[in-house]
PDB file of N, CA and C in Angstrom:
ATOM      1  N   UNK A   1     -13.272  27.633   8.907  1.00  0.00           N
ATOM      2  CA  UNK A   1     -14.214  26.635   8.406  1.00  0.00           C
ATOM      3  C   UNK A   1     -13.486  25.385   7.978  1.00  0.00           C
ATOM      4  N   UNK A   2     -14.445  24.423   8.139  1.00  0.00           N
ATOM      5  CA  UNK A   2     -13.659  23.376   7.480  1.00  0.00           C
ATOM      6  C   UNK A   2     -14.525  22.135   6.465  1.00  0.00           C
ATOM      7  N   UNK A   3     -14.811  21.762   5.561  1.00  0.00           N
ATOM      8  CA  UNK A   3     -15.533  20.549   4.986  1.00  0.00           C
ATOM      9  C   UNK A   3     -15.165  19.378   5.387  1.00  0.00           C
ATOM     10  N   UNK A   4     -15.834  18.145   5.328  1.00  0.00           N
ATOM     11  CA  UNK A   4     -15.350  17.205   6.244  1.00  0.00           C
ATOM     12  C   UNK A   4     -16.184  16.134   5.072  1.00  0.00           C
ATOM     13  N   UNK A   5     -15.461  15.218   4.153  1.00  0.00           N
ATOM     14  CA  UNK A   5     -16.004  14.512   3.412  1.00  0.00           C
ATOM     15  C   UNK A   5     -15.607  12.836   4.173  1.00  0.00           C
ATOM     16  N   UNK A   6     -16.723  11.981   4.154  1.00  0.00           N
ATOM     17  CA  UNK A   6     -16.497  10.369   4.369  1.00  0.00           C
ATOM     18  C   UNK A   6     -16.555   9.764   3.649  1.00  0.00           C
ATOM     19  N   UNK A   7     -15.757   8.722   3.576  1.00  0.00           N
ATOM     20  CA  UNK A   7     -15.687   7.601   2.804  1.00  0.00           C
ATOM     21  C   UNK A   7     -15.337   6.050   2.891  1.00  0.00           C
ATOM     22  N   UNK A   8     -15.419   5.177   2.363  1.00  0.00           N
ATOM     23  CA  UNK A   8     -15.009   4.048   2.684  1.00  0.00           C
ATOM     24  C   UNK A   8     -16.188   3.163   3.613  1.00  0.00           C
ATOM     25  N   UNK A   9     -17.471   3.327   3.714  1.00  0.00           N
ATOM     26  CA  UNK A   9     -18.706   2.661   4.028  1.00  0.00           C
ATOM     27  C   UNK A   9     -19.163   1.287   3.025  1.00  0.00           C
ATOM     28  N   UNK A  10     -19.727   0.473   3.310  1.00  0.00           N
ATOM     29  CA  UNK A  10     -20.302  -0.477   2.301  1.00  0.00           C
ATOM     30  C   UNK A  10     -21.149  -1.598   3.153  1.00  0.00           C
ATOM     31  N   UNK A  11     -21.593  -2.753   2.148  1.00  0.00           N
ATOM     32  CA  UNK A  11     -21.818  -3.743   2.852  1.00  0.00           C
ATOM     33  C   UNK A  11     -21.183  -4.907   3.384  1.00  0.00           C
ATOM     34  N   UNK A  12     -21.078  -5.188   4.702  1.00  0.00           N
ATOM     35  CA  UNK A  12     -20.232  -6.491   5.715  1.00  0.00           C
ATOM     36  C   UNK A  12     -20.500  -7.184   5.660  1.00  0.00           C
ATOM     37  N   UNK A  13     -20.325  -8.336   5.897  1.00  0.00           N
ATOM     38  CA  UNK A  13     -20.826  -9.805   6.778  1.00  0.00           C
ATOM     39  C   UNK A  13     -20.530  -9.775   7.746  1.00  0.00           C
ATOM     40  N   UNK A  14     -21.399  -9.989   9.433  1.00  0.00           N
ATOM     41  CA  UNK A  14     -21.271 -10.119  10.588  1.00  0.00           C
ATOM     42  C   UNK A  14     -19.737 -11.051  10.586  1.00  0.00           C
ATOM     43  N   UNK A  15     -18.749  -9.540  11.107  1.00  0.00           N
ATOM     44  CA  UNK A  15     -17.584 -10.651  11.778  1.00  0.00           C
ATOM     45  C   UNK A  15     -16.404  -9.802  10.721  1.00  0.00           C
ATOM     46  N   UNK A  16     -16.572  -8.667   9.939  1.00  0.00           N
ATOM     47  CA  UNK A  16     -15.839  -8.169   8.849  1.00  0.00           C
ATOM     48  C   UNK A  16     -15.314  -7.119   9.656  1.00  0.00           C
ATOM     49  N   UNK A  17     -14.478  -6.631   8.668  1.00  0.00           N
ATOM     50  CA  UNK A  17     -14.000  -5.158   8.320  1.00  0.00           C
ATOM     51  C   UNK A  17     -14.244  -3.854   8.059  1.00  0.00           C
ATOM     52  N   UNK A  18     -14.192  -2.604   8.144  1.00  0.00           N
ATOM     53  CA  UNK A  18     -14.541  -1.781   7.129  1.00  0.00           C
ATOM     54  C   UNK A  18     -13.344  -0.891   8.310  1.00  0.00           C
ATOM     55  N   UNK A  19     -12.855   0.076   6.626  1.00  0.00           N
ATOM     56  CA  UNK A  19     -12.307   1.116   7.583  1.00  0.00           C
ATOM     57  C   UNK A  19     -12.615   2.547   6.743  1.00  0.00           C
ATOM     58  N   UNK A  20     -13.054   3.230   7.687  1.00  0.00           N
ATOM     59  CA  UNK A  20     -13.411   4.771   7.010  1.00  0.00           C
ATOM     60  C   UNK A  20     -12.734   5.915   7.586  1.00  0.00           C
ATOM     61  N   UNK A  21     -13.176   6.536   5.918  1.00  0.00           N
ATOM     62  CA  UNK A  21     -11.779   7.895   6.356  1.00  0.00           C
ATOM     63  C   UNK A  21     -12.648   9.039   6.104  1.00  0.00           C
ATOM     64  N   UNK A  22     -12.276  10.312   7.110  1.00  0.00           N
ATOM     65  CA  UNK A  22     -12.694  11.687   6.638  1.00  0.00           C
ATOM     66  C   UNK A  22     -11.696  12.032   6.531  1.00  0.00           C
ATOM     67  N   UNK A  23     -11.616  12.697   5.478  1.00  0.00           N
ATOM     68  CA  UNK A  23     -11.042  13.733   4.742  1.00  0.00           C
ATOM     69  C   UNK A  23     -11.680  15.646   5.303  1.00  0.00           C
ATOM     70  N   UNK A  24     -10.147  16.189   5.345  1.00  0.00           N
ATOM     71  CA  UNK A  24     -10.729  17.082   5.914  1.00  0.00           C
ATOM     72  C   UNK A  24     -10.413  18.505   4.686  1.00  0.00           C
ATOM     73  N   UNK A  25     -11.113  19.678   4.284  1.00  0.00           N
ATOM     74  CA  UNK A  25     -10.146  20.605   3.706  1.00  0.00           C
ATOM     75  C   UNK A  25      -9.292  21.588   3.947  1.00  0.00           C
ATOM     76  N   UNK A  26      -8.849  21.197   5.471  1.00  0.00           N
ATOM     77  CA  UNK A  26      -7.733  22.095   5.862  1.00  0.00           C
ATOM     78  C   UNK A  26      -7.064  21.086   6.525  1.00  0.00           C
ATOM     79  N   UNK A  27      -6.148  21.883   7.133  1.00  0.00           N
ATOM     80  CA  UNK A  27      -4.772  20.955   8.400  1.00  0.00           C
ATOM     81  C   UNK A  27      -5.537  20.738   9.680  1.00  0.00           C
ATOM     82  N   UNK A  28      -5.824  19.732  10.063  1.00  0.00           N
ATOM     83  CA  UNK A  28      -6.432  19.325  11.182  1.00  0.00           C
ATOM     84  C   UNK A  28      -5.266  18.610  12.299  1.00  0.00           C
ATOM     85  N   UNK A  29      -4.115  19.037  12.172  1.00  0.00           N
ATOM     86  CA  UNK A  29      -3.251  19.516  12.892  1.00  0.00           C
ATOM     87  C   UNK A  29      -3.391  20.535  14.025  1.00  0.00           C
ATOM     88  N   UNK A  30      -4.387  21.514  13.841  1.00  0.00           N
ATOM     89  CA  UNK A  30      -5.076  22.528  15.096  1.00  0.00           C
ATOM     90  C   UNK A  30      -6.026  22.299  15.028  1.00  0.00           C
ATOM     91  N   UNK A  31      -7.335  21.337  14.793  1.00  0.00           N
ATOM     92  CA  UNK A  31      -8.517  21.140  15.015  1.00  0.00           C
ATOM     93  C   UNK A  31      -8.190  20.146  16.637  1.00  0.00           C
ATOM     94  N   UNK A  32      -8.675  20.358  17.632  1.00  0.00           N
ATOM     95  CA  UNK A  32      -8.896  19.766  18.987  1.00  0.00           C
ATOM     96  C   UNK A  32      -8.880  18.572  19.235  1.00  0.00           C
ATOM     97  N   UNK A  33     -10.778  18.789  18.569  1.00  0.00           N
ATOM     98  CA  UNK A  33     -11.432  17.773  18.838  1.00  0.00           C
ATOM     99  C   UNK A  33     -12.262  17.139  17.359  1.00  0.00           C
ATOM    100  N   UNK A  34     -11.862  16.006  17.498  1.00  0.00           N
ATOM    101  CA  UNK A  34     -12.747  15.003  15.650  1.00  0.00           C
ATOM    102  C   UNK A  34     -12.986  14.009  16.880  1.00  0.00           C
ATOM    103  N   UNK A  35     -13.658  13.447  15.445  1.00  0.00           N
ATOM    104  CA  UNK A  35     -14.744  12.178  16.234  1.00  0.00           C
ATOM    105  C   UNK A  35     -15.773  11.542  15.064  1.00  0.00           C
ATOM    106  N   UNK A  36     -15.772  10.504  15.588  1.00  0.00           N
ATOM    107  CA  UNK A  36     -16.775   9.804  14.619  1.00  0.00           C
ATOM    108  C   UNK A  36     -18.784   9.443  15.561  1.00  0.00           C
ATOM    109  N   UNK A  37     -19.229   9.716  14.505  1.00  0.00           N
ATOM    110  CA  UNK A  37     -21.073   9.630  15.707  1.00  0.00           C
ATOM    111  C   UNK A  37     -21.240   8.528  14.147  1.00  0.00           C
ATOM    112  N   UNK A  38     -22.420   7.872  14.846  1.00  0.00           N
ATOM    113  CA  UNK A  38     -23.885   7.104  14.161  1.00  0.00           C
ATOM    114  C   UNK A  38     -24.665   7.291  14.122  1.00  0.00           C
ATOM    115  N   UNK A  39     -25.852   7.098  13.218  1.00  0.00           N
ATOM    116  CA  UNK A  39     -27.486   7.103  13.860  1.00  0.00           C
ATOM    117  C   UNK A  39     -27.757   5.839  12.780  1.00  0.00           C
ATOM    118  N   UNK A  40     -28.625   4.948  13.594  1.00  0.00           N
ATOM    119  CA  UNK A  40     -28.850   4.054  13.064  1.00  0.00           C
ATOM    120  C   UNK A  40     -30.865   4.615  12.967  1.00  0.00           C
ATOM    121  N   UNK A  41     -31.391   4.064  11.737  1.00  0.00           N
ATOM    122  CA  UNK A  41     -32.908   3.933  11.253  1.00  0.00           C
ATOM    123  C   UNK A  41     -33.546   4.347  13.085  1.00  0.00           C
ATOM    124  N   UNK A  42     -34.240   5.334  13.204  1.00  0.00           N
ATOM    125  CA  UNK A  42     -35.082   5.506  13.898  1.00  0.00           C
ATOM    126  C   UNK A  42     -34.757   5.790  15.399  1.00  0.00           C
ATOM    127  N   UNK A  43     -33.146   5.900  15.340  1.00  0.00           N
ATOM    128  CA  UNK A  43     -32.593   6.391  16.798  1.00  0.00           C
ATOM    129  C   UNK A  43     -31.997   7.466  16.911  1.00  0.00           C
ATOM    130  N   UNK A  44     -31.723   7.502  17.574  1.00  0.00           N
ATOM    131  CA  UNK A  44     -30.611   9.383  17.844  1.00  0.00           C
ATOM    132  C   UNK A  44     -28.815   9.213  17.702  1.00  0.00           C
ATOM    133  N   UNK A  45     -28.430  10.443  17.093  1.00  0.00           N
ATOM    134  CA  UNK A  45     -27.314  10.161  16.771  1.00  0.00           C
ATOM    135  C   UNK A  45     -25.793   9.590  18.022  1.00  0.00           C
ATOM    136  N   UNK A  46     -25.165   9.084  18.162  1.00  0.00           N
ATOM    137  CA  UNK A  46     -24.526   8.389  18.930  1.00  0.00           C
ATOM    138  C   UNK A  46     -23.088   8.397  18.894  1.00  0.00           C
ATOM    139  N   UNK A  47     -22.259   9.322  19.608  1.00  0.00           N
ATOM    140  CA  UNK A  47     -20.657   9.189  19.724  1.00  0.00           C
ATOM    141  C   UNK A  47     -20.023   7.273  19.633  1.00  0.00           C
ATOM    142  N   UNK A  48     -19.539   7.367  18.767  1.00  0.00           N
ATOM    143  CA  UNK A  48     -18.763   6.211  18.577  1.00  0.00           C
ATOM    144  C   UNK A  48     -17.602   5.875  18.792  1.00  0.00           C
ATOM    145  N   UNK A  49     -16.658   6.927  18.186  1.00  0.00           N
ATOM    146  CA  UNK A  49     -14.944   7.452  19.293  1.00  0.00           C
ATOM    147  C   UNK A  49     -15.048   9.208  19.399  1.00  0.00           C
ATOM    148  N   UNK A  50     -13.815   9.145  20.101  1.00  0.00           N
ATOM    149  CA  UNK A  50     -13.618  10.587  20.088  1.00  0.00           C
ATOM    150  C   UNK A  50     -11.806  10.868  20.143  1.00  0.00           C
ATOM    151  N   UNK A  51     -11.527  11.995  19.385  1.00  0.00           N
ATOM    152  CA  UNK A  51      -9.831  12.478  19.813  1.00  0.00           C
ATOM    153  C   UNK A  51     -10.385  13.770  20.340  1.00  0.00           C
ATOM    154  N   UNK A  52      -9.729  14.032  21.503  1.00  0.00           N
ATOM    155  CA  UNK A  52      -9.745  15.409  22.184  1.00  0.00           C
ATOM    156  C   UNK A  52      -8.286  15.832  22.744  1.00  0.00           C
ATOM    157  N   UNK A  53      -7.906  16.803  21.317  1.00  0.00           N
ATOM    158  CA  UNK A  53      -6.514  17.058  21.987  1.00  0.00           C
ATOM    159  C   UNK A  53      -5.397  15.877  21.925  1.00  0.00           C
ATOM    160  N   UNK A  54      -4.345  16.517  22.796  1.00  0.00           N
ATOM    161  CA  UNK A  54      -3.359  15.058  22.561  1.00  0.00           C
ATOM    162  C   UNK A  54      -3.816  13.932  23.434  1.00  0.00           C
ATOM    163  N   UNK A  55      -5.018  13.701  24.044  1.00  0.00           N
ATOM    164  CA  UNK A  55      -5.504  12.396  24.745  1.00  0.00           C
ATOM    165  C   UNK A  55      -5.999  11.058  24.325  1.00  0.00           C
ATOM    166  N   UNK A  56      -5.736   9.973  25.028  1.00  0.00           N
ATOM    167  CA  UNK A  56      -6.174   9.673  24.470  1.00  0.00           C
ATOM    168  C   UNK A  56      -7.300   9.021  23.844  1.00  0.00           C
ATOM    169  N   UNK A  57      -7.661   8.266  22.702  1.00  0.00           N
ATOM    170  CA  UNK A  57      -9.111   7.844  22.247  1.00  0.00           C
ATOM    171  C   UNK A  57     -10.224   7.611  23.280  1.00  0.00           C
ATOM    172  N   UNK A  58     -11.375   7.970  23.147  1.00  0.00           N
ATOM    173  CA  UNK A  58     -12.391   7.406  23.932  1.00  0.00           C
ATOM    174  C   UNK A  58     -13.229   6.986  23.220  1.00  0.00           C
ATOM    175  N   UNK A  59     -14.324   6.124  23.631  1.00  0.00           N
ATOM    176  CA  UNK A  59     -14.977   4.956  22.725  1.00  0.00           C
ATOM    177  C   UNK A  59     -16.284   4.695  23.601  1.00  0.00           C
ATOM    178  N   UNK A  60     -17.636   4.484  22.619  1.00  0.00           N
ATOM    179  CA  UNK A  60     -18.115   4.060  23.073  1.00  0.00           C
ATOM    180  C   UNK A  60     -18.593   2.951  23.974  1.00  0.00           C
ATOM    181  N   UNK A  61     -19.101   2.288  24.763  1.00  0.00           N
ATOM    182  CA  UNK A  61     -19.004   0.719  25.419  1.00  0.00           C
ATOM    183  C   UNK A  61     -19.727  -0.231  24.140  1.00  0.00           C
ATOM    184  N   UNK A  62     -20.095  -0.011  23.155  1.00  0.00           N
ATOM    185  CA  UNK A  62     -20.681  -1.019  22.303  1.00  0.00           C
ATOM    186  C   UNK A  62     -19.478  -1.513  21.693  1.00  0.00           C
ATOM    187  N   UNK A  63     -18.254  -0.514  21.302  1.00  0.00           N
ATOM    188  CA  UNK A  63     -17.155  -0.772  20.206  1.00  0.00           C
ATOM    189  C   UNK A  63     -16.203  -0.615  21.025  1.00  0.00           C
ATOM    190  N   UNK A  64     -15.679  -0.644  22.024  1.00  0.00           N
ATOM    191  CA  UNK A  64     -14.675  -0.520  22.610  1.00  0.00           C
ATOM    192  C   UNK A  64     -14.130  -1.938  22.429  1.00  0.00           C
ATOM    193  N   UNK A  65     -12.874  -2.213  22.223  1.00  0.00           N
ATOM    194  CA  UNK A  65     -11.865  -3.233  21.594  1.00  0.00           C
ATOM    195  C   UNK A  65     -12.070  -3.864  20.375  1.00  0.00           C
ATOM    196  N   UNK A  66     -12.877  -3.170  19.660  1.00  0.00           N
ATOM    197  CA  UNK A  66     -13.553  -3.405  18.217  1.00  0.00           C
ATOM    198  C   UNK A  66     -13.192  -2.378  17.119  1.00  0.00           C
ATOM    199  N   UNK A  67     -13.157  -1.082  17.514  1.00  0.00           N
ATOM    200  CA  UNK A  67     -12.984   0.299  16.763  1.00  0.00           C
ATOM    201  C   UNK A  67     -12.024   0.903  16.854  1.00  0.00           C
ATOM    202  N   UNK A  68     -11.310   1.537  16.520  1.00  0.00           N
ATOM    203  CA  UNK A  68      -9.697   2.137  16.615  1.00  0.00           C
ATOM    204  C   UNK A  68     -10.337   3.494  15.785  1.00  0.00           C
ATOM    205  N   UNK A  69      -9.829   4.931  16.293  1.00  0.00           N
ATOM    206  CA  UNK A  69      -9.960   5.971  15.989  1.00  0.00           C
ATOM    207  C   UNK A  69      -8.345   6.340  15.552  1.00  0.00           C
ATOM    208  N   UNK A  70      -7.953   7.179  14.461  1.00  0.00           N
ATOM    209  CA  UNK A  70      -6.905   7.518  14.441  1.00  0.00           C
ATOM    210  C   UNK A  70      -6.356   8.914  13.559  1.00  0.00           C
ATOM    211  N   UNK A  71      -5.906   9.293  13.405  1.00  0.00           N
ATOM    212  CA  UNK A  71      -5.456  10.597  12.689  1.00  0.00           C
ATOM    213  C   UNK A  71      -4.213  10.734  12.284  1.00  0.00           C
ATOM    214  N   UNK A  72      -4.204  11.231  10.834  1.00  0.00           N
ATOM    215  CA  UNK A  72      -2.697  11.216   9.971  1.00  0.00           C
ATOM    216  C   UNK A  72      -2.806  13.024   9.450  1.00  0.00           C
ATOM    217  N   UNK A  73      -2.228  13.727   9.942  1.00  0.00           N
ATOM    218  CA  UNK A  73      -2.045  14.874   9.733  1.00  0.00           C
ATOM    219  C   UNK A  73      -1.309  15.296   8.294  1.00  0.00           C
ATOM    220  N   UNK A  74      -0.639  14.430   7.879  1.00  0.00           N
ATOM    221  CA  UNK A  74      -0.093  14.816   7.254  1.00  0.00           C
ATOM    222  C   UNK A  74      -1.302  14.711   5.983  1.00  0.00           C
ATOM    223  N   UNK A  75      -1.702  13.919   6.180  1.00  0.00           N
ATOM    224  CA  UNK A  75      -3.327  13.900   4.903  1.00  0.00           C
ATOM    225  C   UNK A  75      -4.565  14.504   5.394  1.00  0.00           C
ATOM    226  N   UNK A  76      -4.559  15.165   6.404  1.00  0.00           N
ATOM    227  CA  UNK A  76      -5.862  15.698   7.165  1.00  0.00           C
ATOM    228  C   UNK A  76      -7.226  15.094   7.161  1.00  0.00           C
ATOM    229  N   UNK A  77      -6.287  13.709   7.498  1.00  0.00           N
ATOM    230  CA  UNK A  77      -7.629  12.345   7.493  1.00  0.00           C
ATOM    231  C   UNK A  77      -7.376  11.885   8.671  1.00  0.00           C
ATOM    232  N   UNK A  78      -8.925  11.552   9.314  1.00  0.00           N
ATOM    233  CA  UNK A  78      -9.240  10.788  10.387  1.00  0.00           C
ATOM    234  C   UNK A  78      -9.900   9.156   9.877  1.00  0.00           C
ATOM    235  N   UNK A  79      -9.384   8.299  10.502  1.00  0.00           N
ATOM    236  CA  UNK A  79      -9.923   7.251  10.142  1.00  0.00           C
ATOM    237  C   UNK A  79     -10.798   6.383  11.516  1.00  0.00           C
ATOM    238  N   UNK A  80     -11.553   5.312  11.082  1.00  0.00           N
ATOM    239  CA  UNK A  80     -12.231   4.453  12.451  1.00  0.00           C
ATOM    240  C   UNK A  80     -12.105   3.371  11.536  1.00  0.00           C
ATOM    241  N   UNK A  81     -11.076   2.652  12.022  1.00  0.00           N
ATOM    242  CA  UNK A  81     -10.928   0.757  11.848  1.00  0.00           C
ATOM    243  C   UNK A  81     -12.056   0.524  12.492  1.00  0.00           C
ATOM    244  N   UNK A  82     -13.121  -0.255  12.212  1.00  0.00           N
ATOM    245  CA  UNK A  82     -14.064  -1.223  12.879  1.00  0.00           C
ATOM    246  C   UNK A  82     -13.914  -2.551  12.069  1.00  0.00           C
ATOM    247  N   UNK A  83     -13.602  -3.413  13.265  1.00  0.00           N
ATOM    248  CA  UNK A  83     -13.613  -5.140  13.250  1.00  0.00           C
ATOM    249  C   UNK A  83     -14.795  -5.153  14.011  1.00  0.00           C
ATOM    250  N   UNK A  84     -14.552  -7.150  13.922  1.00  0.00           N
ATOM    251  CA  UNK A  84     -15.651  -7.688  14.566  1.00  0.00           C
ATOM    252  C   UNK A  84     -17.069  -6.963  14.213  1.00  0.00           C
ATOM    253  N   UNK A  85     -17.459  -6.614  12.854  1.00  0.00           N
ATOM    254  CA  UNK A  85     -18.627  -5.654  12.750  1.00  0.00           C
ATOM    255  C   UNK A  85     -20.182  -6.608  13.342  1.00  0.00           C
ATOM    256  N   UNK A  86     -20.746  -6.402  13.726  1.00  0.00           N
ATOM    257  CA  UNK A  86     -21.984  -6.545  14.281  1.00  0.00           C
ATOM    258  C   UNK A  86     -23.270  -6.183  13.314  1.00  0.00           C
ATOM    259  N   UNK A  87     -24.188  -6.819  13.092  1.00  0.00           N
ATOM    260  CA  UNK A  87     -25.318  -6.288  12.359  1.00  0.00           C
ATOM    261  C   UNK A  87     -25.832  -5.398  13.442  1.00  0.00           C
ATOM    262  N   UNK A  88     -26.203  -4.728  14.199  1.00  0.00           N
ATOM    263  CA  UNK A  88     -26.386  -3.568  15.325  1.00  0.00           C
ATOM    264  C   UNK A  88     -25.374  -2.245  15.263  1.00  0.00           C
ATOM    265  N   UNK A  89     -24.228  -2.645  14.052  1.00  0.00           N
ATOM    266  CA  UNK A  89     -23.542  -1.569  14.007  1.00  0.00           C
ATOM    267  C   UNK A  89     -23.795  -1.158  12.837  1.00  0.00           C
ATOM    268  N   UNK A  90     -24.880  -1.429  12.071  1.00  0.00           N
ATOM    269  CA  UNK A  90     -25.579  -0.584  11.182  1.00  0.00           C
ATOM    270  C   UNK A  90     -26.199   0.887  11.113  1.00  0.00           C
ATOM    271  N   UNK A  91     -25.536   1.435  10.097  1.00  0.00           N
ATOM    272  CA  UNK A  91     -25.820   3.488  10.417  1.00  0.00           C
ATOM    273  C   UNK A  91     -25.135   3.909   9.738  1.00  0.00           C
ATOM    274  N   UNK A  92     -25.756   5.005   9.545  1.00  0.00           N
ATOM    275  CA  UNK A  92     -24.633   5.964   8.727  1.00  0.00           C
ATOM    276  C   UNK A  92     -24.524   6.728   9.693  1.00  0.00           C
ATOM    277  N   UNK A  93     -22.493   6.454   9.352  1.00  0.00           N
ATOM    278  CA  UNK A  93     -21.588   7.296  10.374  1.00  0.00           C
ATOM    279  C   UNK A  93     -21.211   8.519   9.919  1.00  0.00           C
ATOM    280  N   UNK A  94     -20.705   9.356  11.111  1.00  0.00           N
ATOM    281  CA  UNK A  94     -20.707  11.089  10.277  1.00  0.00           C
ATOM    282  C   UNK A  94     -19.212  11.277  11.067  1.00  0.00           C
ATOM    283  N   UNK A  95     -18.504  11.971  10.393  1.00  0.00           N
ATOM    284  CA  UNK A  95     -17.264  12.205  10.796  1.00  0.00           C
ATOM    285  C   UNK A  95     -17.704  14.082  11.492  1.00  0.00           C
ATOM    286  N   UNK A  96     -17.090  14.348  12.312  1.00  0.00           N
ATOM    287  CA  UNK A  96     -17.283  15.616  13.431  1.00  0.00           C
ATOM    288  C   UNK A  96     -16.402  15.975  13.894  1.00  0.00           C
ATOM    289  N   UNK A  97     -15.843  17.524  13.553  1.00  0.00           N
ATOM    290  CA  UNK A  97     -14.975  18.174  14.080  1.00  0.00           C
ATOM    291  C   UNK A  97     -15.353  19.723  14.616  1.00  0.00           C
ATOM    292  N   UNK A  98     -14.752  19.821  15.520  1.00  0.00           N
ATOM    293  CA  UNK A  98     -14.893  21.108  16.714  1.00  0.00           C
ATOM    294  C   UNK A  98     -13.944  22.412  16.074  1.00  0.00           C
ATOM    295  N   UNK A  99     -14.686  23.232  15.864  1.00  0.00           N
ATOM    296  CA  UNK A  99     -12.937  24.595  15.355  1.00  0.00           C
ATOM    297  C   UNK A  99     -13.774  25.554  15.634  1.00  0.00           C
ATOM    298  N   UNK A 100     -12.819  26.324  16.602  1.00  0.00           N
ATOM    299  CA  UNK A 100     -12.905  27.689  17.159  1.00  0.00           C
ATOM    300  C   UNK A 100     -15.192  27.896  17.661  1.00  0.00           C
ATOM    301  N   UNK A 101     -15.199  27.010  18.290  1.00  0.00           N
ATOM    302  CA  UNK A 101     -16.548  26.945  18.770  1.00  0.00           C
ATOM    303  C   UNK A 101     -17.580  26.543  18.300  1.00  0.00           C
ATOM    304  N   UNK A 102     -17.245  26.336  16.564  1.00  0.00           N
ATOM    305  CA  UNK A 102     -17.870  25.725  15.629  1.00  0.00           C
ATOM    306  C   UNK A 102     -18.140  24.370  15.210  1.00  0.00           C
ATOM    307  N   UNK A 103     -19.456  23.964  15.144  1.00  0.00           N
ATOM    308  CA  UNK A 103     -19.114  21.900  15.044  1.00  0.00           C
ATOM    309  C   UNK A 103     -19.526  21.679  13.348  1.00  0.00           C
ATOM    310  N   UNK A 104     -18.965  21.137  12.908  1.00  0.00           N
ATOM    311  CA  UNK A 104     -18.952  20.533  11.901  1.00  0.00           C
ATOM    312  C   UNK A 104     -19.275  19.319  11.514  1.00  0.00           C
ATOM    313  N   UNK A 105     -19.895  18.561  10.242  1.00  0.00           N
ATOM    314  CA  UNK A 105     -20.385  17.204  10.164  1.00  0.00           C
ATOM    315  C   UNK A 105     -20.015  17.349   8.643  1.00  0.00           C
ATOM    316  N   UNK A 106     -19.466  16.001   8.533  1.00  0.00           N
ATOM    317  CA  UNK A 106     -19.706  15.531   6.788  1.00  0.00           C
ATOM    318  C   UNK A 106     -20.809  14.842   6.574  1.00  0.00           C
ATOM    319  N   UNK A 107     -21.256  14.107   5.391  1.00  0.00           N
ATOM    320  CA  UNK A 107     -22.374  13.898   5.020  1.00  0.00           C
ATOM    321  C   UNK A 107     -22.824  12.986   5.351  1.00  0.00           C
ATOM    322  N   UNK A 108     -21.814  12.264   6.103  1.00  0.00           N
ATOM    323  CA  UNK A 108     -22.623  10.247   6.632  1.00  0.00           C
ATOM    324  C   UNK A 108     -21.871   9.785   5.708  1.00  0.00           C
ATOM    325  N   UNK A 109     -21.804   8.196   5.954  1.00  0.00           N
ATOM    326  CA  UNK A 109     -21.069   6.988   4.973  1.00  0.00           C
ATOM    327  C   UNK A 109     -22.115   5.399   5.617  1.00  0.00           C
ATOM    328  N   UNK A 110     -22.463   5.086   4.627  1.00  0.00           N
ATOM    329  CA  UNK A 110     -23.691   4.103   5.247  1.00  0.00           C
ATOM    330  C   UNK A 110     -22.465   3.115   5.189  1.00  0.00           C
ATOM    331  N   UNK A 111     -22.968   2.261   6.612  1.00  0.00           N
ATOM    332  CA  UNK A 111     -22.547   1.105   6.951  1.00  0.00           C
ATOM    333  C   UNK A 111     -23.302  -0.209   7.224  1.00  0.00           C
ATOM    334  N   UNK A 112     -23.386  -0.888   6.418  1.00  0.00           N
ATOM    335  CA  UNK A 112     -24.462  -2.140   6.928  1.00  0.00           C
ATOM    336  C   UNK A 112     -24.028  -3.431   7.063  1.00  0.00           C
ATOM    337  N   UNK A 113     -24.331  -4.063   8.160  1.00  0.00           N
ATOM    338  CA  UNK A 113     -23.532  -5.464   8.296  1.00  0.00           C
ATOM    339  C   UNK A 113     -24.182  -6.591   8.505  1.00  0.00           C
ATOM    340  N   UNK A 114     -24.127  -7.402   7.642  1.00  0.00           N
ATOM    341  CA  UNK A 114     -25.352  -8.628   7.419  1.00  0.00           C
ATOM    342  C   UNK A 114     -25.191  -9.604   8.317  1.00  0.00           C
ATOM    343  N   UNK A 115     -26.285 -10.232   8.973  1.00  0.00           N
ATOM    344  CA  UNK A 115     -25.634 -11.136   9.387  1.00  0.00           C
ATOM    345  C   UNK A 115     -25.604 -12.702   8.789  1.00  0.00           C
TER     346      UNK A 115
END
């Protein structure tokens, strides 16, 4: 098993920063596959990056050269740099990890970006 807490969400101005971290409660050193999803007000939830294994990042086409996915093992945190934020990249994001057939979600981290 694993808990998967997010953090680091707030409010932007079109054209900002934000960078968020899950925190994981084990070594995600043997977890596969993490990843960050969205769902924005009234849509379905939405892959945003992905790590699978030692490969590398994949990204959605909305955030691709905008979002950076990354992982520090030694803190069993995954992070997603998003620049250039967009008011359309409004949602609460959920951090998601894969172990032994099992999927996992933390609780969301609202992100809203004004324009």
């Amino acid at each position: 098993q694993v808990q998967l807490v997010e953090s680091g969400g707030g409010l932007v101005q079109a054209g900002g920063s934000l960078r968020l971290s899950c925190a994981a409660s084990r070594s995600i050193s043997s977890i596969g596959f993490m990843g960050w999803f969205r769902q924005a007000p009234g849509k379905q939830r939405e892959r945003v990056a992905l790590l699978v294994g030692g490969g590398s990042p994949t990204y959605a086409d909305s955030v691709k050269g905008r979002f950076a996915i990354s992982r520090e093992n030694a803190k069993n945190t995954v992070y997603l740099q998003m620049n250039s934020l967009k008011p359309e990249d409004t949602a609460v994001y959920y951090c998601n990890a894969v172990l032994d057939s099992q999927i996992y979600w933390g609780q969301g981290t609202q992100v809203t970006v004004s324009s």
